[in-house]
Protein backbone atom coordinates (compact mmCIF):
# COMPACT_ATOMS: atom_id res chain seq x y z
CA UNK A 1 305.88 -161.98 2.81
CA UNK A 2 305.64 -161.12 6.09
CA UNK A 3 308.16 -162.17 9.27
CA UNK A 4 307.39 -164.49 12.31
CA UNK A 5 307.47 -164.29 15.58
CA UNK A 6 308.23 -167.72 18.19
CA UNK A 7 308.34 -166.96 22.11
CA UNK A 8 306.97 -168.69 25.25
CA UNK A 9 305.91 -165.41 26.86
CA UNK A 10 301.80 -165.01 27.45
CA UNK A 11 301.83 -161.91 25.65
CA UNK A 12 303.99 -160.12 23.18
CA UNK A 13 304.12 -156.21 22.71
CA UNK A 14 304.81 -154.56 19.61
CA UNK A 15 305.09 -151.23 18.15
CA UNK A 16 302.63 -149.64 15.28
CA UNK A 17 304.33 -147.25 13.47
CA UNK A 18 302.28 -144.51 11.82
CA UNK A 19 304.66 -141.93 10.99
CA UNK A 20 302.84 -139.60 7.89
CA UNK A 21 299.52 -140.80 9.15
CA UNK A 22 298.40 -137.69 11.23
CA UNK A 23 294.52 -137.11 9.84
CA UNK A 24 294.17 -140.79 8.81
CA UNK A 25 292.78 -144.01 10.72
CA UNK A 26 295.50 -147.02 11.18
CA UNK A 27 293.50 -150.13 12.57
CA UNK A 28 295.59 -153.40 13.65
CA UNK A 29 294.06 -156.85 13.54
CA UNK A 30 294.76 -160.26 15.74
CA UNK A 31 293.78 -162.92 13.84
CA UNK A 32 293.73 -166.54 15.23
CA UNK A 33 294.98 -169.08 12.76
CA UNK A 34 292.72 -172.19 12.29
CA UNK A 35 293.98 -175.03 10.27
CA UNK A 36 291.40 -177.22 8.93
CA UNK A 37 291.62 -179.95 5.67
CA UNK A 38 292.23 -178.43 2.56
CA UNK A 39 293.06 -175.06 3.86
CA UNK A 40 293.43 -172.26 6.82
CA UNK A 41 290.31 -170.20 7.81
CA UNK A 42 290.26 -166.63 8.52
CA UNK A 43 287.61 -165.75 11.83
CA UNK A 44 287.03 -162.59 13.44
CA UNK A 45 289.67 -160.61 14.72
CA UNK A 46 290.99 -161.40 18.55
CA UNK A 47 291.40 -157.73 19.00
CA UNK A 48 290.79 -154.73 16.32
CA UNK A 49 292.37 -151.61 17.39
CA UNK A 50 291.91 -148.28 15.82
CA UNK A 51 294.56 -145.88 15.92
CA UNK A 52 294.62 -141.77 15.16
CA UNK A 53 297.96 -141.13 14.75
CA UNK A 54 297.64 -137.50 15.89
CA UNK A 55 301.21 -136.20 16.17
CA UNK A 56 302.39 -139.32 17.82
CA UNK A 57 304.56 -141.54 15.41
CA UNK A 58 304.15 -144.78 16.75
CA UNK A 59 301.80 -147.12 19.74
CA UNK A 60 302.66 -150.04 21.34
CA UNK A 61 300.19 -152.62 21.16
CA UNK A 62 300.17 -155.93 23.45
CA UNK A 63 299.03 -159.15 22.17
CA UNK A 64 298.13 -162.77 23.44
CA UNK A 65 300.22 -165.26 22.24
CA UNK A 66 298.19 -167.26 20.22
CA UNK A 67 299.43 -168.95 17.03
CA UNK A 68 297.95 -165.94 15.23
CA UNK A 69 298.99 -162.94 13.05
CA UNK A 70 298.60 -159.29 13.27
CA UNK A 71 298.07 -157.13 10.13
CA UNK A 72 297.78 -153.61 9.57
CA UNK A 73 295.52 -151.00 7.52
CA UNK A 74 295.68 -147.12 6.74
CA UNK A 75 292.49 -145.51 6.41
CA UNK A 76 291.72 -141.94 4.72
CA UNK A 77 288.31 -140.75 4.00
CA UNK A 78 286.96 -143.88 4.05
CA UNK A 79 289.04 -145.77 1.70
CA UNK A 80 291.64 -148.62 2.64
CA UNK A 81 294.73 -146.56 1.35
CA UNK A 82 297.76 -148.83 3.04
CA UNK A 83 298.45 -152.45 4.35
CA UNK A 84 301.02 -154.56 5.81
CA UNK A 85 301.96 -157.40 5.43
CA UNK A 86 301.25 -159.93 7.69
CA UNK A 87 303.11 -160.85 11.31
CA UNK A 88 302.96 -164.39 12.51
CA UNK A 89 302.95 -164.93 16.44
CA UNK A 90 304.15 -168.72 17.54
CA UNK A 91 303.49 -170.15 20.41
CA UNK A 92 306.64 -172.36 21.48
């Protein structure tokens, strides 16, 4: 699941939205994509980014455009409570 991105621009911006989240943490993730045999490895983030909401509804974040993916997580007292699914940034 998921949805993918393809542009030619250096970076891409994109908008968090955290509406419902005000008193929680969200936290958005760059991950590079490395392809290697037998399977794709997961590295440290690019960028990590933590979010509190406040009474804002939504950030915009900018990215490099990397082949990549950004993901997503709602934190509440210190538990992982919500996750997206994954978005895939091309480079074309």
């Amino acid at each position: 699941m998921g949805w993918t991105i393809e542009t030619t621009r250096p970076t891409l911006s994109l908008t968090v939205t955290h509406e419902g989240c005000s008193g929680m943490t969200v936290k958005v993730f760059h991950y590079a994509i490395s392809v290697r045999p037998g399977g794709s490895t997961r590295r440290v983030p690019l960028m990590r980014i933590t979010i509190t909401p406040g009474s804002a509804t939504s950030t915009s974040v900018t990215f490099t455009n990397a082949n990549s993916y950004v993901r997503t997580e709602v934190w509440a007292g210190g538990s992982r409570v919500a996750f997206s699914n994954p978005i895939y940034i091309t480079r074309r």
